[in-house]
PDB file of N, CA and C in Angstrom:
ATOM      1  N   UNK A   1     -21.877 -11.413  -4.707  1.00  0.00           N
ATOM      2  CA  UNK A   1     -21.535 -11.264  -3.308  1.00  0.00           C
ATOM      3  C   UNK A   1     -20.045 -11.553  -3.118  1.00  0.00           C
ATOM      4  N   UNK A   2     -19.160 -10.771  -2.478  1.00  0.00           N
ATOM      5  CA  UNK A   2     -18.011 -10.952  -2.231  1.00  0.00           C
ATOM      6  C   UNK A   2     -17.829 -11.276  -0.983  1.00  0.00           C
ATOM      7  N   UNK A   3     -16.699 -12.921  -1.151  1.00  0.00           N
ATOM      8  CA  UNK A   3     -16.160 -13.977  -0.521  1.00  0.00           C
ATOM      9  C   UNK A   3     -15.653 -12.892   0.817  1.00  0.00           C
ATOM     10  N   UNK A   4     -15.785 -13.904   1.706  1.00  0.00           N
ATOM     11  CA  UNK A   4     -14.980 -13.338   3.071  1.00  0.00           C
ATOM     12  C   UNK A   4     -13.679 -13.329   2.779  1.00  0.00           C
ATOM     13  N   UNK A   5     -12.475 -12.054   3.730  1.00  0.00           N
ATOM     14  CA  UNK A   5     -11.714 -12.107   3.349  1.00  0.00           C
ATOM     15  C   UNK A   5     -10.511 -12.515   4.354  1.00  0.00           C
ATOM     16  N   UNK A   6      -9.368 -13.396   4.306  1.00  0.00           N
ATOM     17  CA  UNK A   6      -8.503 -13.530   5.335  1.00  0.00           C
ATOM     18  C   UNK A   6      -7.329 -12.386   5.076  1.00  0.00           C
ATOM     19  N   UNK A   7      -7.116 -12.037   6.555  1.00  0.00           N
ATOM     20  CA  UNK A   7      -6.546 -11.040   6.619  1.00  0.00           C
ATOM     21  C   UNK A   7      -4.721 -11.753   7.643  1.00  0.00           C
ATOM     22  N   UNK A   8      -4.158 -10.619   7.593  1.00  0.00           N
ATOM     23  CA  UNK A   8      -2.771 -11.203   8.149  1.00  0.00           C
ATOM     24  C   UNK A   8      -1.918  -9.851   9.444  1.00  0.00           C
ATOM     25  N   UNK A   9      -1.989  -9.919  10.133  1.00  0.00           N
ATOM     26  CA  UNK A   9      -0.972  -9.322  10.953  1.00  0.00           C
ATOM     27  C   UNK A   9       0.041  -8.766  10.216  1.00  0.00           C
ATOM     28  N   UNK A  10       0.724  -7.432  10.272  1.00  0.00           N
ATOM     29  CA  UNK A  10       1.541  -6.846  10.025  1.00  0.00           C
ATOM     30  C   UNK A  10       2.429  -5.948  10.522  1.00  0.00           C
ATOM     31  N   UNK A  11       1.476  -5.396  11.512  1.00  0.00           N
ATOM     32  CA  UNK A  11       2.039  -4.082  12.133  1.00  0.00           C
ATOM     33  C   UNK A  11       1.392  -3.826  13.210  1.00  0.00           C
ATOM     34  N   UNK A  12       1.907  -3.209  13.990  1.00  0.00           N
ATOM     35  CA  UNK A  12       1.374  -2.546  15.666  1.00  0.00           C
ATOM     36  C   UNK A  12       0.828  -1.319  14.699  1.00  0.00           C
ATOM     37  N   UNK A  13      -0.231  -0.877  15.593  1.00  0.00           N
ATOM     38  CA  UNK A  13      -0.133   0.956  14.773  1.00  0.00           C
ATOM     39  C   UNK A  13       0.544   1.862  15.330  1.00  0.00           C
ATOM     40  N   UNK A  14       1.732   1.418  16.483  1.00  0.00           N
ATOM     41  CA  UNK A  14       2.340   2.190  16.880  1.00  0.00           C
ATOM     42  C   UNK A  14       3.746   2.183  16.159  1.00  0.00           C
ATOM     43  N   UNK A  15       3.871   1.301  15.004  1.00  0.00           N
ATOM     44  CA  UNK A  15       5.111   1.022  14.421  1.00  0.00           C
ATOM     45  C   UNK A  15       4.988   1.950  13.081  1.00  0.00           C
ATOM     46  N   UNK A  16       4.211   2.310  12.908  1.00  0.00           N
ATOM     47  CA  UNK A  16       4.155   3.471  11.801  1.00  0.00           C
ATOM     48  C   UNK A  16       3.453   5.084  11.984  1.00  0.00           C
ATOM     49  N   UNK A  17       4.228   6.409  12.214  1.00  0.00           N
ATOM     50  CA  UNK A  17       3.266   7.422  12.221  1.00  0.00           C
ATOM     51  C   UNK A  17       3.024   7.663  11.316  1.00  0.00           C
ATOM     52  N   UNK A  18       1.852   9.121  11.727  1.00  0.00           N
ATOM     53  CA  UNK A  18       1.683   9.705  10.200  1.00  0.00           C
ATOM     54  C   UNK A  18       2.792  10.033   8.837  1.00  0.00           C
ATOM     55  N   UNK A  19       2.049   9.462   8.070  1.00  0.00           N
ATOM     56  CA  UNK A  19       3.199  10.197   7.229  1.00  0.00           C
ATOM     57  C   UNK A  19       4.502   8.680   6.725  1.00  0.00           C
ATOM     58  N   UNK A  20       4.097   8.077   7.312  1.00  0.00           N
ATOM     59  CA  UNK A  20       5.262   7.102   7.147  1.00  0.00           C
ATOM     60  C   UNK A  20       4.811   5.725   6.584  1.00  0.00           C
ATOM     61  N   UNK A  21       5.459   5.253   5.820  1.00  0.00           N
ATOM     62  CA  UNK A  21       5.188   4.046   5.279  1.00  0.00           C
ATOM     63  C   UNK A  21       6.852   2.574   5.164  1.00  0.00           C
ATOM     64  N   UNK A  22       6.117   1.428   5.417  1.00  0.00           N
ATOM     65  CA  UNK A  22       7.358   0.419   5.384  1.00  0.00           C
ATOM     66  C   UNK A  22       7.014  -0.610   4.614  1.00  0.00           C
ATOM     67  N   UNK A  23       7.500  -1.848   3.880  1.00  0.00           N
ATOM     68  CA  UNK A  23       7.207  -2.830   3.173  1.00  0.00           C
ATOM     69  C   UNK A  23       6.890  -3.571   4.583  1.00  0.00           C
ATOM     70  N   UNK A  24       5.870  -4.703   3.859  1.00  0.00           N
ATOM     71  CA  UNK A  24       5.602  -5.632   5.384  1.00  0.00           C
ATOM     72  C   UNK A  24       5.067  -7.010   4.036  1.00  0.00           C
ATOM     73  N   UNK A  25       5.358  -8.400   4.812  1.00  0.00           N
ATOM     74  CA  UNK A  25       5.336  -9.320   3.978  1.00  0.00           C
ATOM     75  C   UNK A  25       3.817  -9.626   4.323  1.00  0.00           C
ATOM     76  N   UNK A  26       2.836 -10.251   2.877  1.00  0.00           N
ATOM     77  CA  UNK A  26       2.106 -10.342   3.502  1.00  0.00           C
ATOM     78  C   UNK A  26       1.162 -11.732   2.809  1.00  0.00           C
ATOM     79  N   UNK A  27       1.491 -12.676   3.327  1.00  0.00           N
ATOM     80  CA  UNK A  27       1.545 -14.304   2.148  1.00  0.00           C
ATOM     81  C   UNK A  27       2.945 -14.269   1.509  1.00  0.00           C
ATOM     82  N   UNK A  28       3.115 -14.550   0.154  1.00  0.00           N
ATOM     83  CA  UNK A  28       3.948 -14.144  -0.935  1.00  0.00           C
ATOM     84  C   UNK A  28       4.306 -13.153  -1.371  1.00  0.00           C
ATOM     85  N   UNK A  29       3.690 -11.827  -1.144  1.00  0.00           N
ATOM     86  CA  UNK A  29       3.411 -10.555  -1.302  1.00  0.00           C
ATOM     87  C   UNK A  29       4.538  -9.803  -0.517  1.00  0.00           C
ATOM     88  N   UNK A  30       4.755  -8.402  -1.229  1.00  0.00           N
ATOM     89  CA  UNK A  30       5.357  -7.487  -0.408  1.00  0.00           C
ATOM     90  C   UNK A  30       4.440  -6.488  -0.968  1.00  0.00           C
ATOM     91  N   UNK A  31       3.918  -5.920   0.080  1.00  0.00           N
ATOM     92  CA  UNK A  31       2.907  -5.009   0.420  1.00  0.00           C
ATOM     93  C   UNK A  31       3.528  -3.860   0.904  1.00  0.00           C
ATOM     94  N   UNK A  32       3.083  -2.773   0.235  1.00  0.00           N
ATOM     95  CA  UNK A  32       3.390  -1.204   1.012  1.00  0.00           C
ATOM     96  C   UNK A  32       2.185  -0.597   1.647  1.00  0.00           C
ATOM     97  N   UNK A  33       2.855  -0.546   3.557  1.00  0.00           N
ATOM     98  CA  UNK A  33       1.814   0.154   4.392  1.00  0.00           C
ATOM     99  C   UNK A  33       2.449   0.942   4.709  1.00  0.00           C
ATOM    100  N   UNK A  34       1.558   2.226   4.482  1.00  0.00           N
ATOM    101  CA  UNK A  34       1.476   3.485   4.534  1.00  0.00           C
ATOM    102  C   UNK A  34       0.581   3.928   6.219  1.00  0.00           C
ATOM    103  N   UNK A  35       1.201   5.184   6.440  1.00  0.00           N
ATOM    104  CA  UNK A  35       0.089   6.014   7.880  1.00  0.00           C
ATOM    105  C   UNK A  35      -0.351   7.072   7.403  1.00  0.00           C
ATOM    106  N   UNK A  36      -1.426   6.727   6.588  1.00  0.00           N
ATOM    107  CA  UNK A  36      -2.188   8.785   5.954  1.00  0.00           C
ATOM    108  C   UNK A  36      -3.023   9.352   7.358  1.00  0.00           C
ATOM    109  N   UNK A  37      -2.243  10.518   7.623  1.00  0.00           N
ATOM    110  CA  UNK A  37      -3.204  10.417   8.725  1.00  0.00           C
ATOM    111  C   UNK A  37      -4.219   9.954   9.685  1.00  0.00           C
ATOM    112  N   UNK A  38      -2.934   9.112  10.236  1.00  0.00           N
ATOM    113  CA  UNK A  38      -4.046   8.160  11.233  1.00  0.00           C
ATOM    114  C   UNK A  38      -4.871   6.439  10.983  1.00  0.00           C
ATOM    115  N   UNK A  39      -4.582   6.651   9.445  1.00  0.00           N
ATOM    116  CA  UNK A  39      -5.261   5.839   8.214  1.00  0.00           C
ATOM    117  C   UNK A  39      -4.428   4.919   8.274  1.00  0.00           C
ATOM    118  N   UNK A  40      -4.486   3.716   7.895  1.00  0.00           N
ATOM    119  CA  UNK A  40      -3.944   2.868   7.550  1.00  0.00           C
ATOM    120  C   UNK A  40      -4.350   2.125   5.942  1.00  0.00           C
ATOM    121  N   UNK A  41      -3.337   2.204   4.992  1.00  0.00           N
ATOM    122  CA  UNK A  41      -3.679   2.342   3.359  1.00  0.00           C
ATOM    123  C   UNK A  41      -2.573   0.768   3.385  1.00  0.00           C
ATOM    124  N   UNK A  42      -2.577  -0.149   2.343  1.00  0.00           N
ATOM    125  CA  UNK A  42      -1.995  -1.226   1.813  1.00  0.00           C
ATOM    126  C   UNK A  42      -2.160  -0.919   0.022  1.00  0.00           C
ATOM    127  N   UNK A  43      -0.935  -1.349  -0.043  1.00  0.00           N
ATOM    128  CA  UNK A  43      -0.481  -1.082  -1.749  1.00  0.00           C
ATOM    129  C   UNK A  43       0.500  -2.084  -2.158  1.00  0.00           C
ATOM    130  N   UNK A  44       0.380  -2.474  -3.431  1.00  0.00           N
ATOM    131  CA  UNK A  44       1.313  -3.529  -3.915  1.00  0.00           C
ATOM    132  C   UNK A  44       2.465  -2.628  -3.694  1.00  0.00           C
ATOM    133  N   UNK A  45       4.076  -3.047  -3.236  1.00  0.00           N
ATOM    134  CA  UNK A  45       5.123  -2.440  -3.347  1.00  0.00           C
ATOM    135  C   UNK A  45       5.616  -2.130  -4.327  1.00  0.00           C
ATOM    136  N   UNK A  46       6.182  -2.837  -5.265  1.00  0.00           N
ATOM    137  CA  UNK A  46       6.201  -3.297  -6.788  1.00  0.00           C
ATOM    138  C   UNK A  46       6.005  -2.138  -7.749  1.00  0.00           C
ATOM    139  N   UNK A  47       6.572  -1.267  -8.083  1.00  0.00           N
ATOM    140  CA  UNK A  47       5.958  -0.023  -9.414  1.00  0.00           C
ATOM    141  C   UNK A  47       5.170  -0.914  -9.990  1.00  0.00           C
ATOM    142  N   UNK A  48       3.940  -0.564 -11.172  1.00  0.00           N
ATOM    143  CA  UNK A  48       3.536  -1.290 -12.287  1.00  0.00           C
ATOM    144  C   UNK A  48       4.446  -0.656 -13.453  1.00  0.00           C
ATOM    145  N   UNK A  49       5.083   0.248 -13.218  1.00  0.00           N
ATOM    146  CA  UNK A  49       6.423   0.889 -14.556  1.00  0.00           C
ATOM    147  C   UNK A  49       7.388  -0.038 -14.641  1.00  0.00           C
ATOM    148  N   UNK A  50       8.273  -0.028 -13.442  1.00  0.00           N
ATOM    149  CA  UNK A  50       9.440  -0.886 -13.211  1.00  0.00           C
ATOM    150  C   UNK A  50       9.809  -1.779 -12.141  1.00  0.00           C
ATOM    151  N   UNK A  51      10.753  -2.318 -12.101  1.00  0.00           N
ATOM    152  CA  UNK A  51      10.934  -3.205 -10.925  1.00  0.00           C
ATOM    153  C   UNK A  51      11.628  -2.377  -9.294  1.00  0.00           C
ATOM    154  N   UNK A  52      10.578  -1.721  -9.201  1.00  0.00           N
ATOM    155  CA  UNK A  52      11.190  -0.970  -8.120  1.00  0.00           C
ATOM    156  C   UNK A  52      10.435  -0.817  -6.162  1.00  0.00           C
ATOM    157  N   UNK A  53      10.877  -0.807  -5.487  1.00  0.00           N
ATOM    158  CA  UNK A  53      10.161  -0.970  -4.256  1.00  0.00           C
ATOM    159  C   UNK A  53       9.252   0.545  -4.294  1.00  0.00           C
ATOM    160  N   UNK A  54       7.985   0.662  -4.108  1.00  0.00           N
ATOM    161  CA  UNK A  54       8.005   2.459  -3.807  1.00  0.00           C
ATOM    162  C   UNK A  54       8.164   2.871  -2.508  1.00  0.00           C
ATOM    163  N   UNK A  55       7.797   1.773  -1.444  1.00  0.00           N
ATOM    164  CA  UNK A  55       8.307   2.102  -0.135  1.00  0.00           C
ATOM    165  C   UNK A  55       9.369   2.680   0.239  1.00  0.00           C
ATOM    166  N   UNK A  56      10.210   2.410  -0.773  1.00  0.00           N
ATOM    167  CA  UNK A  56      11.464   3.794  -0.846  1.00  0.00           C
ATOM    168  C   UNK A  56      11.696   4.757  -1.432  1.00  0.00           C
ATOM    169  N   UNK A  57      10.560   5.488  -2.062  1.00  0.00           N
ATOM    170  CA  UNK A  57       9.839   6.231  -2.331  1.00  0.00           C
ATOM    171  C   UNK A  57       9.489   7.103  -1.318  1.00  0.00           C
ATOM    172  N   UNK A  58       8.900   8.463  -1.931  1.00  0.00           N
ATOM    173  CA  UNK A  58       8.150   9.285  -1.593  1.00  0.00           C
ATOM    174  C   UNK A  58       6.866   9.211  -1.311  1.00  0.00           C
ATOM    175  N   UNK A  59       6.194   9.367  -0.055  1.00  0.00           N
ATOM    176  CA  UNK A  59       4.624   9.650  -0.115  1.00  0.00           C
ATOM    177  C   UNK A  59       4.138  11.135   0.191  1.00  0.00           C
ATOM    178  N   UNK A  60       3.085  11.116  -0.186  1.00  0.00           N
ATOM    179  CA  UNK A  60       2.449  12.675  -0.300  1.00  0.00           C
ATOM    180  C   UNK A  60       0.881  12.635   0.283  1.00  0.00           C
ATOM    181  N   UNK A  61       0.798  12.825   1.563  1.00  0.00           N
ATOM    182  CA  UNK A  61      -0.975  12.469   1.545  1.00  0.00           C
ATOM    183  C   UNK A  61      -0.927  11.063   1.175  1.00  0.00           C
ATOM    184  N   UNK A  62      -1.968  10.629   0.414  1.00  0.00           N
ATOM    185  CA  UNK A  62      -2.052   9.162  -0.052  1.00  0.00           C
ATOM    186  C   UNK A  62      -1.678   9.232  -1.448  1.00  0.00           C
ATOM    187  N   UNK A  63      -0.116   9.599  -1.712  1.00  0.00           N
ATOM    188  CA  UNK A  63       0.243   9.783  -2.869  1.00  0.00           C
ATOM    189  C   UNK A  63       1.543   9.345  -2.958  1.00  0.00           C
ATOM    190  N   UNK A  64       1.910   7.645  -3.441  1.00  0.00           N
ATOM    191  CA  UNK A  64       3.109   7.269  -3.478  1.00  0.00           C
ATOM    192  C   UNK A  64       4.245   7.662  -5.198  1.00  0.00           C
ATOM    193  N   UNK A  65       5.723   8.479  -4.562  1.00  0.00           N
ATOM    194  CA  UNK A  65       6.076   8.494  -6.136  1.00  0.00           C
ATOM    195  C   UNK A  65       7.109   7.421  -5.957  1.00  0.00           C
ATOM    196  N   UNK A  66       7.369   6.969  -6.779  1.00  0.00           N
ATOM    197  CA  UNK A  66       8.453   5.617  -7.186  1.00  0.00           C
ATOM    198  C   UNK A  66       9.924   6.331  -7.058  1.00  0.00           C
ATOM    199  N   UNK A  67      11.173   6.017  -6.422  1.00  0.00           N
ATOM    200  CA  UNK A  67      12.440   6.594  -6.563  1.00  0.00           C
ATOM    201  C   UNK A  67      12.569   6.376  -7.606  1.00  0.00           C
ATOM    202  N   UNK A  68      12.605   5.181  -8.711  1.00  0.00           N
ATOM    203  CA  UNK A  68      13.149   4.961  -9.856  1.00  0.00           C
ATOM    204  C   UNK A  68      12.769   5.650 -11.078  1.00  0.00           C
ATOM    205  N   UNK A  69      11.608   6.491 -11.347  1.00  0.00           N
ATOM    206  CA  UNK A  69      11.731   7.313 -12.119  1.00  0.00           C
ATOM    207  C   UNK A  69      10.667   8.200 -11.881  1.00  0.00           C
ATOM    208  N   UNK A  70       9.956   8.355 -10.594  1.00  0.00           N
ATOM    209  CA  UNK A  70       9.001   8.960 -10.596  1.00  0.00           C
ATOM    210  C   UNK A  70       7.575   8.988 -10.639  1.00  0.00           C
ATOM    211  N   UNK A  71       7.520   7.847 -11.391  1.00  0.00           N
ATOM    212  CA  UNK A  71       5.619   7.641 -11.620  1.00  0.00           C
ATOM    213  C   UNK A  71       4.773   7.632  -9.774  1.00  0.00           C
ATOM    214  N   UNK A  72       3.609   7.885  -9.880  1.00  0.00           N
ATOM    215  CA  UNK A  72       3.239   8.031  -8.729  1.00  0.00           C
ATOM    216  C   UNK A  72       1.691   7.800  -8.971  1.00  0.00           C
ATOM    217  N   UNK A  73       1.088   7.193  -7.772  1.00  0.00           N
ATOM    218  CA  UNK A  73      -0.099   6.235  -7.542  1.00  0.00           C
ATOM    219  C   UNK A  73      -0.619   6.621  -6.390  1.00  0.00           C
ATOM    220  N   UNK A  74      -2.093   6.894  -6.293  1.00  0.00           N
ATOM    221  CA  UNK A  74      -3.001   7.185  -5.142  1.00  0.00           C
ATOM    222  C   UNK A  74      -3.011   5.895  -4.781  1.00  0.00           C
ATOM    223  N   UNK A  75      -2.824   5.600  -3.182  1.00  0.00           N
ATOM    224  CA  UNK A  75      -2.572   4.518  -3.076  1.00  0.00           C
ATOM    225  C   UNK A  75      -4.073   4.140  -1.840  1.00  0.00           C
ATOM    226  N   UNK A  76      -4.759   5.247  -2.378  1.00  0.00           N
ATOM    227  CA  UNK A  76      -6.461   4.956  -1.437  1.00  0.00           C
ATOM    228  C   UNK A  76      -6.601   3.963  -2.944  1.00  0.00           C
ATOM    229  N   UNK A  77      -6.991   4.613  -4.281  1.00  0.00           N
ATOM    230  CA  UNK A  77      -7.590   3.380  -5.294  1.00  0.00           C
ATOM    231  C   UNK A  77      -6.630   3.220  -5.814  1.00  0.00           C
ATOM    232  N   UNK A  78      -5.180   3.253  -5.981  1.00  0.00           N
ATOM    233  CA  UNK A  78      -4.580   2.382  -7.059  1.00  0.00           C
ATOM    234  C   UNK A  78      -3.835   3.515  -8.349  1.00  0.00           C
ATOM    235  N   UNK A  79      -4.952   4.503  -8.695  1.00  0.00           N
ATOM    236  CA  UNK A  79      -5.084   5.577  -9.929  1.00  0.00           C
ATOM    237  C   UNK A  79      -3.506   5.301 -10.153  1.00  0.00           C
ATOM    238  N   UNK A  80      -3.456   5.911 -11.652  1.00  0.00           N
ATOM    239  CA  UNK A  80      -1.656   6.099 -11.439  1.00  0.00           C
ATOM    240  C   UNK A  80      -2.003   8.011 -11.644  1.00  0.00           C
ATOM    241  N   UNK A  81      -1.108   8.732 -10.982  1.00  0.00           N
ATOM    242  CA  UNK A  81      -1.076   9.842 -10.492  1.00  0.00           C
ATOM    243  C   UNK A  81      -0.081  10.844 -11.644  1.00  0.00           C
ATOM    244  N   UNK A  82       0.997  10.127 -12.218  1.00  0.00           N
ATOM    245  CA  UNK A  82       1.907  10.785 -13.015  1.00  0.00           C
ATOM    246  C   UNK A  82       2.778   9.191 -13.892  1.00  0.00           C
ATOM    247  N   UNK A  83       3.138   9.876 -14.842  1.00  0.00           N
ATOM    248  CA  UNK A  83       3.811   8.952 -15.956  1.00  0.00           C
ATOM    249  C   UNK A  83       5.089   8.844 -15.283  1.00  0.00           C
ATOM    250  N   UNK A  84       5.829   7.489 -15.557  1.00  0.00           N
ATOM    251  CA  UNK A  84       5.383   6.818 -16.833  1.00  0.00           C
ATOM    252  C   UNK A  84       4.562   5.660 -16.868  1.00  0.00           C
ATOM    253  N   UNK A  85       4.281   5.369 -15.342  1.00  0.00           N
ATOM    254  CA  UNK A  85       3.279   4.398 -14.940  1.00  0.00           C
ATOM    255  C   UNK A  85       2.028   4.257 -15.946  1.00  0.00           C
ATOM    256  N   UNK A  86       1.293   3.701 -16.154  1.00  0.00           N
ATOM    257  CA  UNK A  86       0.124   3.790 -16.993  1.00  0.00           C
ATOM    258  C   UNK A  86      -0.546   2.379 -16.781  1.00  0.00           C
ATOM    259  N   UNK A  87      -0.641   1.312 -15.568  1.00  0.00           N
ATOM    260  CA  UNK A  87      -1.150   0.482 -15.378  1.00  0.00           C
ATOM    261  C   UNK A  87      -1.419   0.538 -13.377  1.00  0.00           C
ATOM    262  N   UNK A  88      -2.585   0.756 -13.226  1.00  0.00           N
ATOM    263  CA  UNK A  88      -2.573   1.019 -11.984  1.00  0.00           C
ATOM    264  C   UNK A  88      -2.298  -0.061 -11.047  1.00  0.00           C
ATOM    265  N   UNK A  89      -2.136   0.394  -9.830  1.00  0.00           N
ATOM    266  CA  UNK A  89      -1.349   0.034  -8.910  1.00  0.00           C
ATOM    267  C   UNK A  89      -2.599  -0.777  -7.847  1.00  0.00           C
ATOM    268  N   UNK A  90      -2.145  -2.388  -7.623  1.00  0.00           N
ATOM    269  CA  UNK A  90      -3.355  -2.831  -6.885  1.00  0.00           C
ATOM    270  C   UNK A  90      -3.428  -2.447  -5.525  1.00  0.00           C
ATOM    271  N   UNK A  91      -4.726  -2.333  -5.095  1.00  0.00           N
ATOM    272  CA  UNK A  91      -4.311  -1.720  -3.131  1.00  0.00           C
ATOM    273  C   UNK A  91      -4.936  -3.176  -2.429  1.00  0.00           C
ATOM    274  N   UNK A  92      -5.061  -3.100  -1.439  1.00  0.00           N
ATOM    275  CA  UNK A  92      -5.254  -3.925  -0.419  1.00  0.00           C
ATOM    276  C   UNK A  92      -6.510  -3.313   0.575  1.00  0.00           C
ATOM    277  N   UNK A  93      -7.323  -4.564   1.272  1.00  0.00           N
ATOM    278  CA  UNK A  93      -7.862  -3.873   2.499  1.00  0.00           C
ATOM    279  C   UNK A  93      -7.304  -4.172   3.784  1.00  0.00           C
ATOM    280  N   UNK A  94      -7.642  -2.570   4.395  1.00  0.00           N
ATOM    281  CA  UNK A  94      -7.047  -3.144   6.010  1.00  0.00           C
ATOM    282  C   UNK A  94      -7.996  -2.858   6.793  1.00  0.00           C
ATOM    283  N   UNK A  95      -7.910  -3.656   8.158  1.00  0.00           N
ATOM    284  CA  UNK A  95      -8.522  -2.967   9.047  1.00  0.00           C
ATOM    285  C   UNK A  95      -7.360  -3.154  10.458  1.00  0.00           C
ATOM    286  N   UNK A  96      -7.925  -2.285  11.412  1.00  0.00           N
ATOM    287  CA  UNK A  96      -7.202  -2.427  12.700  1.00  0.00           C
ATOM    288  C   UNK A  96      -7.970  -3.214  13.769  1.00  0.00           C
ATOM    289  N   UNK A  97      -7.413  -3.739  14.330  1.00  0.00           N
ATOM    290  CA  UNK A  97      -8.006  -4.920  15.996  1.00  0.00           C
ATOM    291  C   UNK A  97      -7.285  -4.398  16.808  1.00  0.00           C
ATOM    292  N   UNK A  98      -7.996  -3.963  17.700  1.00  0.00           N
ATOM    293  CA  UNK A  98      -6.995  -3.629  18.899  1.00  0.00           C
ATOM    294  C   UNK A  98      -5.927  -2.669  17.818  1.00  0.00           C
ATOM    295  N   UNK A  99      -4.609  -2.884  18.617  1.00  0.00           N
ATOM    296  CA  UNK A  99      -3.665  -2.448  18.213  1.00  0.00           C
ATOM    297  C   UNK A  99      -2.561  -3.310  16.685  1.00  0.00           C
ATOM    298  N   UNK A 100      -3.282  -4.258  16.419  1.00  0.00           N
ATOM    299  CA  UNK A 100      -3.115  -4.538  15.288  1.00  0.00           C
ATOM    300  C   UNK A 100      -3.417  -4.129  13.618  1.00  0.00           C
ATOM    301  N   UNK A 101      -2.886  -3.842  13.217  1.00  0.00           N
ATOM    302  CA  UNK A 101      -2.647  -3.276  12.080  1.00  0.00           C
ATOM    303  C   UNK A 101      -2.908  -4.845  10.737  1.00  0.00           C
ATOM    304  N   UNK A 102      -3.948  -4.892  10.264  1.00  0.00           N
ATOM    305  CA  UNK A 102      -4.440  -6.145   9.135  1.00  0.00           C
ATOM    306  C   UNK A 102      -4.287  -6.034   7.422  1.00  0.00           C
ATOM    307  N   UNK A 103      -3.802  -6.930   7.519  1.00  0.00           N
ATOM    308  CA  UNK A 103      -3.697  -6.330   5.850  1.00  0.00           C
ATOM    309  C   UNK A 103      -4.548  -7.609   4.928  1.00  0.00           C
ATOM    310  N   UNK A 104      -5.837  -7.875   3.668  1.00  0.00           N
ATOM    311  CA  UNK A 104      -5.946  -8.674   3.612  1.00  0.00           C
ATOM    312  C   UNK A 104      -5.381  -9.541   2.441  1.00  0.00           C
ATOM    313  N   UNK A 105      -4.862 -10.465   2.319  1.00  0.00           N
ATOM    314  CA  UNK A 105      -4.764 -11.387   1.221  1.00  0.00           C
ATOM    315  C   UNK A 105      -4.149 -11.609   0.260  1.00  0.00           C
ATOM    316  N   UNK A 106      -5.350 -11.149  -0.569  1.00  0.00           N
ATOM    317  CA  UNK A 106      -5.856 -10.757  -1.883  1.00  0.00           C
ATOM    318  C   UNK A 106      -6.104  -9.100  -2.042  1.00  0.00           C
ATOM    319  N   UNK A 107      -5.580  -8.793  -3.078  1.00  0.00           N
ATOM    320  CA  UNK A 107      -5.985  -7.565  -3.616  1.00  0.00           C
ATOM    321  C   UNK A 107      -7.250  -7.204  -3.777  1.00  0.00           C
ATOM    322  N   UNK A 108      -7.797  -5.770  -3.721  1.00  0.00           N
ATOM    323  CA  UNK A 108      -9.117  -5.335  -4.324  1.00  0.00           C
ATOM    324  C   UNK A 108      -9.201  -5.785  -5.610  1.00  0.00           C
ATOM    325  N   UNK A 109     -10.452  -6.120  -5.910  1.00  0.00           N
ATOM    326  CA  UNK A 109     -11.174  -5.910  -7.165  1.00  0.00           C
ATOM    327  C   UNK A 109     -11.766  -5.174  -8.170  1.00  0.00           C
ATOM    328  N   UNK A 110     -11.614  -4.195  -6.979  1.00  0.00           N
ATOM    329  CA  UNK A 110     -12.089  -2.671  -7.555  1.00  0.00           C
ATOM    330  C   UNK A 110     -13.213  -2.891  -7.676  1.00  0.00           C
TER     331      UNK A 110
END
């Protein structure tokens, strides 16, 4: 059975449209939230390739590529999408309250 989870404030959902994603702190964490249509997605920021933000990056659908060399991660599960990445990418859960935008914690477990 999986533990309840605490979650953290991050975002209005009016602070991100479709299509757009920003780093948001979230504990110790820098977390990348994404707007997939309407969706609200959480992703470690962090490449698992290199030391790079992907929030400054490209997204595609729910498809983040890294500026620093490219690798790219479905950022609904994590997958890595293209090389040279080859250790997937942890996501997060969110939900929305009201007009709050939640991000939780701890990473999925998959």
């Amino acid at each position: 059975m999986r533990a309840a989870l605490d979650y953290t404030t991050v975002a209005k959902t009016s602070d991100l449209q479709p299509g757009e994603m920003k780093a948001v702190r979230v504990g110790r964490e820098i977390v990348g939230l994404a707007n997939v249509d309407g969706e609200f997605l959480a992703f470690q920021d962090t490449c698992t390739h290199e030391e790079a933000s992907l929030t400054e990056g490209e997204i595609f659908d729910d498809v983040v590529e890294c500026p620093l060399h490219g690798a790219a991660f479905n950022i609904r599960s994590g997958a890595v999408e293209s090389f040279p990445a080859t250790q997937p990418l942890p996501t997060f859960d969110v939900r929305v309250v009201g007009d709050d935008v939640q991000v939780a914690t701890i990473p999925r477990t998959s």
